[in-house]
N, C-alpha and C. Protein backbone atom coordinates (compact mmCIF):
# COMPACT_ATOMS: atom_id res chain seq x y z
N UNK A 1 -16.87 1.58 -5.32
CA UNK A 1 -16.02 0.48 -5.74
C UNK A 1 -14.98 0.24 -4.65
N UNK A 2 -14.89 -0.79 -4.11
CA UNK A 2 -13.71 -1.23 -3.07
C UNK A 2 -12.41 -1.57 -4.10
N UNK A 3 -11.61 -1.93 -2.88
CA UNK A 3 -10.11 -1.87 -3.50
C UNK A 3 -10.01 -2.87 -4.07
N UNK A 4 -10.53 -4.11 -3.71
CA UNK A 4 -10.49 -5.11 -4.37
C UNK A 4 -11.49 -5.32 -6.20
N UNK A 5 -12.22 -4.55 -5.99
CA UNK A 5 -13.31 -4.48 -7.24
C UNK A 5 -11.88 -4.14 -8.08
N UNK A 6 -11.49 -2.76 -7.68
CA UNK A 6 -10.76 -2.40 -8.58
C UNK A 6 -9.43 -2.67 -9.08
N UNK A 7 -8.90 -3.60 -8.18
CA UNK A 7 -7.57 -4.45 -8.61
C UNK A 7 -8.16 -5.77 -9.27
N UNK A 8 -9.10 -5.94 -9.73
CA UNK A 8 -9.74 -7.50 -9.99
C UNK A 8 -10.31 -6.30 -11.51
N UNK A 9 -10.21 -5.76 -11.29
CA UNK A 9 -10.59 -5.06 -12.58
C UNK A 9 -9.58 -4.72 -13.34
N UNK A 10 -8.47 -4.19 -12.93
CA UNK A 10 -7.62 -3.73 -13.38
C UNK A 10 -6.75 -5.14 -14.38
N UNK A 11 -6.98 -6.22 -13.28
CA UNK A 11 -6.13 -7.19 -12.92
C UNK A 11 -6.74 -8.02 -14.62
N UNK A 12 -8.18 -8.01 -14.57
CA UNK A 12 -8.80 -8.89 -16.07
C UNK A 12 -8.71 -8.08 -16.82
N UNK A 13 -8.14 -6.39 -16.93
CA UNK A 13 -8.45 -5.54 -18.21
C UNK A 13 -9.71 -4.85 -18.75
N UNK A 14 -10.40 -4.99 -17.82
CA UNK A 14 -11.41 -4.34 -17.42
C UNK A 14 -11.19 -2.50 -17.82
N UNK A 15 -11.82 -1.88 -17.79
CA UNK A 15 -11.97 -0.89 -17.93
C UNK A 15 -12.09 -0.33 -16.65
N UNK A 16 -11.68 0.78 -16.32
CA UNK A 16 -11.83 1.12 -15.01
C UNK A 16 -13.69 1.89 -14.72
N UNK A 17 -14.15 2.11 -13.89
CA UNK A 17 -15.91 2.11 -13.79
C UNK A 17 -16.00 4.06 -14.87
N UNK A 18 -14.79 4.42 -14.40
CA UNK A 18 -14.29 5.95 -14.15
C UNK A 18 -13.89 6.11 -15.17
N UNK A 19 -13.56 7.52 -15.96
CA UNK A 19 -13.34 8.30 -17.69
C UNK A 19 -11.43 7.99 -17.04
N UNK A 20 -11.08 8.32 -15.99
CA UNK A 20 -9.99 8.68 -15.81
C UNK A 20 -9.05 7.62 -15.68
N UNK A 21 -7.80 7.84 -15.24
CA UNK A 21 -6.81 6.83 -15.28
C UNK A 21 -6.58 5.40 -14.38
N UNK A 22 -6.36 4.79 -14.75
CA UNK A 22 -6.83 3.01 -13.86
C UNK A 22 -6.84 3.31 -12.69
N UNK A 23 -5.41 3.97 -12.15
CA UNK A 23 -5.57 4.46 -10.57
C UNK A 23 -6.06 5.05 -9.94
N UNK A 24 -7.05 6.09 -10.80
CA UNK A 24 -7.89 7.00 -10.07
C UNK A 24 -8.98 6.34 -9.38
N UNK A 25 -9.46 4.59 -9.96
CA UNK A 25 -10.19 4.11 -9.36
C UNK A 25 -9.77 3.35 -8.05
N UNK A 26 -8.93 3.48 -7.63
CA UNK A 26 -8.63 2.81 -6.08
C UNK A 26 -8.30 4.10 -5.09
N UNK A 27 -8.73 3.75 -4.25
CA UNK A 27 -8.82 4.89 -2.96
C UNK A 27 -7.69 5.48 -2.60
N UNK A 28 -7.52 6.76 -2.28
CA UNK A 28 -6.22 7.28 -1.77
C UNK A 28 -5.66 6.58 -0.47
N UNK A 29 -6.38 5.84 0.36
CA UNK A 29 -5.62 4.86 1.60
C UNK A 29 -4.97 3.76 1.04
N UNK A 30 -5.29 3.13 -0.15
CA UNK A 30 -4.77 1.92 -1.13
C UNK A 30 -3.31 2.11 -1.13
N UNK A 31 -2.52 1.16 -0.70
CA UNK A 31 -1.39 1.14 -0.74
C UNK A 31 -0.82 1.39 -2.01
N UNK A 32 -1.72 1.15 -3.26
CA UNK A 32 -1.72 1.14 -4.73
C UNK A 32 -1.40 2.29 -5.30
N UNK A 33 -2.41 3.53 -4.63
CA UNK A 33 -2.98 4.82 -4.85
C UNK A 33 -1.60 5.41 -5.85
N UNK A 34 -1.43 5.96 -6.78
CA UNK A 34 -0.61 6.77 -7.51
C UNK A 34 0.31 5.69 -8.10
N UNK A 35 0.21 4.67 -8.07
CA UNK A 35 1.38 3.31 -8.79
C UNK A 35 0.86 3.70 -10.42
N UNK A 36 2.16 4.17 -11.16
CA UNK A 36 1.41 3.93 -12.40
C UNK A 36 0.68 2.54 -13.10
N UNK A 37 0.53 2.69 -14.50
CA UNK A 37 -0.77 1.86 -14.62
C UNK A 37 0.50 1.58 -16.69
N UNK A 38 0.38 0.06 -16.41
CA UNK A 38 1.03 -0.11 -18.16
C UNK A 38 -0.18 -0.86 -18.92
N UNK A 39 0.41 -1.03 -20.08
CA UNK A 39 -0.28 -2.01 -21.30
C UNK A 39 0.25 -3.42 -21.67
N UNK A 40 -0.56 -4.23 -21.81
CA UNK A 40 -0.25 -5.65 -22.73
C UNK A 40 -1.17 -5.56 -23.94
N UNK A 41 -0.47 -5.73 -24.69
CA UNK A 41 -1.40 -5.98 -25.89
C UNK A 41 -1.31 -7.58 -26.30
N UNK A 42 -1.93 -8.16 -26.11
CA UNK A 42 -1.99 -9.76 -26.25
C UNK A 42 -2.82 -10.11 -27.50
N UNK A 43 -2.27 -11.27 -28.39
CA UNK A 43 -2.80 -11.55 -29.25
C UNK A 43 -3.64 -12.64 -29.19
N UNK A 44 -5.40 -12.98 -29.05
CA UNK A 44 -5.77 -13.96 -28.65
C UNK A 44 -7.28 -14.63 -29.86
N UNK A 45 -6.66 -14.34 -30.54
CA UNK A 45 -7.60 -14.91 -32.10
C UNK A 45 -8.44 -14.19 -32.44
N UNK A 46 -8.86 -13.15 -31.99
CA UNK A 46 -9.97 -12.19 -32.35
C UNK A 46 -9.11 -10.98 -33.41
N UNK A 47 -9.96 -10.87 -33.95
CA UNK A 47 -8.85 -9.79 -35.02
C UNK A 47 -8.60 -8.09 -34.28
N UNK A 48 -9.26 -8.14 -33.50
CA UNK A 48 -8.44 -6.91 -32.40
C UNK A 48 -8.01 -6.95 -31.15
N UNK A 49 -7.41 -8.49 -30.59
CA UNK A 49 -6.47 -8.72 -29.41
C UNK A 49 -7.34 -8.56 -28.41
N UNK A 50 -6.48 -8.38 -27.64
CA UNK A 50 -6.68 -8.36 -26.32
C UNK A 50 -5.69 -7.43 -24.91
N UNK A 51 -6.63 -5.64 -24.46
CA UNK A 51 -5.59 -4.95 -24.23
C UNK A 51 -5.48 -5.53 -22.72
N UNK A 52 -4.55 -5.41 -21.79
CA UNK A 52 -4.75 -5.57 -20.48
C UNK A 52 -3.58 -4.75 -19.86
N UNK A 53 -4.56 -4.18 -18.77
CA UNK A 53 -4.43 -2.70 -17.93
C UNK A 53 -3.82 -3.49 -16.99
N UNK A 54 -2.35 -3.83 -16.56
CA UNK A 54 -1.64 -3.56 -15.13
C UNK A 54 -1.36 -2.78 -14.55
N UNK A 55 -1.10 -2.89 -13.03
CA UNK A 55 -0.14 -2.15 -12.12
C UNK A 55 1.31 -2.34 -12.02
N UNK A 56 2.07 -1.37 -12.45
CA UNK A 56 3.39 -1.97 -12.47
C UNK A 56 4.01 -1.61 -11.32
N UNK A 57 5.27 -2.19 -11.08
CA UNK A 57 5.82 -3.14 -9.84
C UNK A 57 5.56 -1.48 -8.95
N UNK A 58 5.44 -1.70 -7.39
CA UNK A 58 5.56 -0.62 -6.07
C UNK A 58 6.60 -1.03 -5.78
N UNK A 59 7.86 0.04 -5.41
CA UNK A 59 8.85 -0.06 -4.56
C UNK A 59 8.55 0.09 -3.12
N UNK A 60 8.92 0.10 -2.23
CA UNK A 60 8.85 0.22 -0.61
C UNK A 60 9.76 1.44 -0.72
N UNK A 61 9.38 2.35 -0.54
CA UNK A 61 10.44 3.90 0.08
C UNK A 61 11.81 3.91 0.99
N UNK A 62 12.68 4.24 0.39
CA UNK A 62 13.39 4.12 1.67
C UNK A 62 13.59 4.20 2.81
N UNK A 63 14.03 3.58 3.79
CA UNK A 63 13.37 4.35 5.25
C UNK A 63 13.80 5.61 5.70
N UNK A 64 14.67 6.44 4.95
CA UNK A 64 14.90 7.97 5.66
C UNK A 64 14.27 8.35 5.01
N UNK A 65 13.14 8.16 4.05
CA UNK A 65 11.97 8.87 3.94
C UNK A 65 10.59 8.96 4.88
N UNK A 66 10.99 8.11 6.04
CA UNK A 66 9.97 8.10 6.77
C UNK A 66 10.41 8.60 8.47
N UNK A 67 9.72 9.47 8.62
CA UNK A 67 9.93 10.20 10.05
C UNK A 67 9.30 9.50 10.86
N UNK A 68 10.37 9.26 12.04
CA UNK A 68 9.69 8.38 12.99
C UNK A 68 9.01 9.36 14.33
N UNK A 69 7.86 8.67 14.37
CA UNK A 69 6.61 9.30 15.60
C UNK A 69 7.02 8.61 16.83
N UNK A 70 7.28 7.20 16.98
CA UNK A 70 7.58 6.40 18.11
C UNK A 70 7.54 5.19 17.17
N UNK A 71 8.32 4.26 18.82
CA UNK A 71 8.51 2.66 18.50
C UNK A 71 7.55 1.68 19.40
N UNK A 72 7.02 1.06 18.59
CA UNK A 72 6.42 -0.06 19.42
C UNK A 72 7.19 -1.35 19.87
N UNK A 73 6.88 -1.78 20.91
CA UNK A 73 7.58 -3.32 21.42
C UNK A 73 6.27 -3.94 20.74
N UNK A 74 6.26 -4.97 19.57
CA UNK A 74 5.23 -5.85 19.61
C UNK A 74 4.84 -7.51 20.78
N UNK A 75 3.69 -7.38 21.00
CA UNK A 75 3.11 -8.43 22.46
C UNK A 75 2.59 -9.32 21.58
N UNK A 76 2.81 -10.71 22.28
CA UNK A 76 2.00 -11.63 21.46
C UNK A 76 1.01 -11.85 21.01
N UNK A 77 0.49 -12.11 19.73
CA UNK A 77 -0.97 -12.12 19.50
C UNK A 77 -1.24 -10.44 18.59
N UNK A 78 -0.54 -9.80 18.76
CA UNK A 78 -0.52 -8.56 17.91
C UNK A 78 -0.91 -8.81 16.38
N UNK A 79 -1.44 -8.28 15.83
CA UNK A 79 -1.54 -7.64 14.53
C UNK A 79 -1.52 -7.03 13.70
N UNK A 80 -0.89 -6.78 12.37
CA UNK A 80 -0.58 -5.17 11.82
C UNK A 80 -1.30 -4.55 11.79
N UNK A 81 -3.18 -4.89 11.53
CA UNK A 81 -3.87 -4.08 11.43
C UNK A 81 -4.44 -3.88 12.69
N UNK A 82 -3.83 -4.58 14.12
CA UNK A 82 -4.48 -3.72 14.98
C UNK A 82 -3.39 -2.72 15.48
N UNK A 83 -1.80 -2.92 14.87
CA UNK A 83 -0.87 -1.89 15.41
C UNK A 83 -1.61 -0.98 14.60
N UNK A 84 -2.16 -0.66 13.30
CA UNK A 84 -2.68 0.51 12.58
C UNK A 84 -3.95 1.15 12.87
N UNK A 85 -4.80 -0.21 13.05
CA UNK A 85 -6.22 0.80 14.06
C UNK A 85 -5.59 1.70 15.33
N UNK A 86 -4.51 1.43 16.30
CA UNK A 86 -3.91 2.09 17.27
C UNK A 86 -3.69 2.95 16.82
N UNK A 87 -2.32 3.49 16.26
CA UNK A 87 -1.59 4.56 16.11
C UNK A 87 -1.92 5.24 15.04
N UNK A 88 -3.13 4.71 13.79
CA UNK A 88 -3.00 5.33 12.66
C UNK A 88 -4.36 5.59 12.28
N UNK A 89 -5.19 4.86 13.40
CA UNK A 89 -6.97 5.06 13.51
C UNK A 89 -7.55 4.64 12.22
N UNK A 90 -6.93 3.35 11.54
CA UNK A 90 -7.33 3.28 10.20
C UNK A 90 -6.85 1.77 10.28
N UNK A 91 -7.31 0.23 10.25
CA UNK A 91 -6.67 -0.88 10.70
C UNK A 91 -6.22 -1.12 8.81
N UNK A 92 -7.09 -0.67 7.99
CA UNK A 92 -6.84 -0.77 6.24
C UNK A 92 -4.99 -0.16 6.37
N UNK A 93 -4.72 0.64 6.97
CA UNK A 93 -3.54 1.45 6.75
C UNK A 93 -2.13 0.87 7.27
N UNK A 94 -2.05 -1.02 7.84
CA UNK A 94 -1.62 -1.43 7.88
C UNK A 94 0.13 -1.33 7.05
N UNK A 95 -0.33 -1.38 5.82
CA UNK A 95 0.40 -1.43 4.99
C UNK A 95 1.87 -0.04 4.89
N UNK A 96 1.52 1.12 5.84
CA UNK A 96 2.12 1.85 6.04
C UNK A 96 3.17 1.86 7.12
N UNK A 97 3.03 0.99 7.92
CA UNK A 97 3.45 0.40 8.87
C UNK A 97 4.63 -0.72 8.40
N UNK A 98 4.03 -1.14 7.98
CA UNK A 98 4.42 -2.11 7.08
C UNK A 98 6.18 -1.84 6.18
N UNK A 99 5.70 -0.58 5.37
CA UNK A 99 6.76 0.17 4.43
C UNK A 99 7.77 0.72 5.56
N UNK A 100 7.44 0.90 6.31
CA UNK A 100 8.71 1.95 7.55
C UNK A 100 9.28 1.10 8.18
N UNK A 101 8.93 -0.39 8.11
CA UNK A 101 9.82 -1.18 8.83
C UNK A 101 10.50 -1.83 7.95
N UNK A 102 10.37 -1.41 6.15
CA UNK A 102 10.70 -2.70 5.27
C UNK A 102 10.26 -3.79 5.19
N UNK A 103 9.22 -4.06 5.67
CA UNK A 103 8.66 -5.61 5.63
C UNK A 103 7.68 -5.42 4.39
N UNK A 104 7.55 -6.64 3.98
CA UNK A 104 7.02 -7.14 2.70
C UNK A 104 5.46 -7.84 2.71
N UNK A 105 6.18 -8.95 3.75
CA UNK A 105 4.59 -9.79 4.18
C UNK A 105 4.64 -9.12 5.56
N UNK A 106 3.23 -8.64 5.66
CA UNK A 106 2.43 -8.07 6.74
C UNK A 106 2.61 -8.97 8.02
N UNK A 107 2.56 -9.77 7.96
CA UNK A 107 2.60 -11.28 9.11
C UNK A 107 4.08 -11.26 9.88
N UNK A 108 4.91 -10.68 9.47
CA UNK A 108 6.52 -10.94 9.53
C UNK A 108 6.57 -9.42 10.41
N UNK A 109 5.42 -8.50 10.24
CA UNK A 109 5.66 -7.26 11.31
C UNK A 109 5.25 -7.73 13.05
N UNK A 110 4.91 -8.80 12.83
CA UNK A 110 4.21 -9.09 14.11
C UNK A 110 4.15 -10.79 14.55
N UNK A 111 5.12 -11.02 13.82
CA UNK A 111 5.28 -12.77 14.56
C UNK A 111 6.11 -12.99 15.05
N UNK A 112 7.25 -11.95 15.71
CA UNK A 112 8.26 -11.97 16.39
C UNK A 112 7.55 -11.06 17.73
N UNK A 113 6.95 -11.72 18.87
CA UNK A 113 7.11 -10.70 20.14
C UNK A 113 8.40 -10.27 20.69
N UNK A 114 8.21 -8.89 20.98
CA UNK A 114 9.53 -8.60 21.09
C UNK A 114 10.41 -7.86 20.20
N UNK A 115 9.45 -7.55 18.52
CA UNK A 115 10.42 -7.07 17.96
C UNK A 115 9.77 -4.96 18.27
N UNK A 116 10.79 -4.91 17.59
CA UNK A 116 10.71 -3.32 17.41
C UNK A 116 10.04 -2.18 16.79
N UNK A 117 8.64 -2.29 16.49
CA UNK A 117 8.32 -1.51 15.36
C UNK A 117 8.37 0.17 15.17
N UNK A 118 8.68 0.24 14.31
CA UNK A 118 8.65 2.11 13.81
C UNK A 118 7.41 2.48 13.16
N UNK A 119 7.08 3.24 13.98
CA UNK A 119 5.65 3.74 13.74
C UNK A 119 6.15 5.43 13.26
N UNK A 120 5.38 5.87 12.11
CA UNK A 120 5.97 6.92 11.41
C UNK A 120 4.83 7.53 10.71
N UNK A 121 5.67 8.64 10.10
CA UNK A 121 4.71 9.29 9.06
C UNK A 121 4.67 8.98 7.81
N UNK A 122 3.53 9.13 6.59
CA UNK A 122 3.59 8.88 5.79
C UNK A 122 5.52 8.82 4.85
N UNK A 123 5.47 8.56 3.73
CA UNK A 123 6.70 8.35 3.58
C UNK A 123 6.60 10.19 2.82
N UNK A 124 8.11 10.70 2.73
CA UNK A 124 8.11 11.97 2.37
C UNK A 124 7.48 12.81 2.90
N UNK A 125 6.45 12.59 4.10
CA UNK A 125 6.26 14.05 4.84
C UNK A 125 7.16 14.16 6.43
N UNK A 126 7.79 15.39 6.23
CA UNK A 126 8.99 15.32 6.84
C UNK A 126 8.58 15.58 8.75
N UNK A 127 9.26 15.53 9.43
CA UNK A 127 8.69 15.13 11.10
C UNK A 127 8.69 17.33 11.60
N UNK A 128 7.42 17.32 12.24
CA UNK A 128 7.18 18.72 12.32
C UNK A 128 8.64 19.60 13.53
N UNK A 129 9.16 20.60 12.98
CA UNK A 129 10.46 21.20 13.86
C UNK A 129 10.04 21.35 15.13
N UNK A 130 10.77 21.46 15.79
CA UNK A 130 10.99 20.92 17.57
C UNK A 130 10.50 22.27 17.66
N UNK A 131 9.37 22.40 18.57
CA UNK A 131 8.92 23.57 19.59
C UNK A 131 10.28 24.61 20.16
N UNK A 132 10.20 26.10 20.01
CA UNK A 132 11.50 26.55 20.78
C UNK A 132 11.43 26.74 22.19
């Protein structure tokens, strides 16, 4: 199941394919991965409703949760997912990139040449102690 199957599933109330919890069906690279999962119970003329499985809201981490590896100068014509195929060998993992700079829309990390990006570690794993 791709990420999209399973947010288009989640998204109509679908049942997830899986016994386990809505999120277990999207991939651990899914920016989604561990977002809990709520209920609507909607009333829609059938005498037992209608349940529907959301994702409720993702915050963006703060940024001193994220250890910085290095900074990129972005060049024109750049892209988030090719700053993430670079530094993160994964172009899907965009979105991590993304969270360490605070940006929201993906497009806004890379339509300024010239800007600054922080390229980092996941959020909460802390930067390894300095060699003695």
């Amino acid at each position: 199941m791709t990420t999209l199957d399973a947010m288009l599933a989640l998204a109509t109330g679908a049942p997830p394919p899986d016994a386990g919890p809505a999120t277990a069906s999207l991939p651990p690279n899914s920016r989604y991965f561990g977002t809990p999962t709520a209920t609507l119970h909607r009333e829609d003329g059938t005498p037992e409703g209608r349940t529907i499985v959301y994702l409720r809201r993702r915050f963006i981490p703060p940024p001193e949760r994220f250890a910085l590896l290095q900074e990129h100068v972005v060049a024109d014509g750049e892209r988030p997912d090719t700053l993430a195929a670079r530094y993160l060998e994964d172009p899907e993992q965009f979105w991590r990139i993304c969270d360490a700079n605070l940006v929201v829309d993906p497009n806004d990390l890379t339509d300024t040449p010239g800007r600054v990006v922080r390229i980092t570690l996941p959020a909460g794993i802390p930067a390894p102690a300095p060699e003695p």
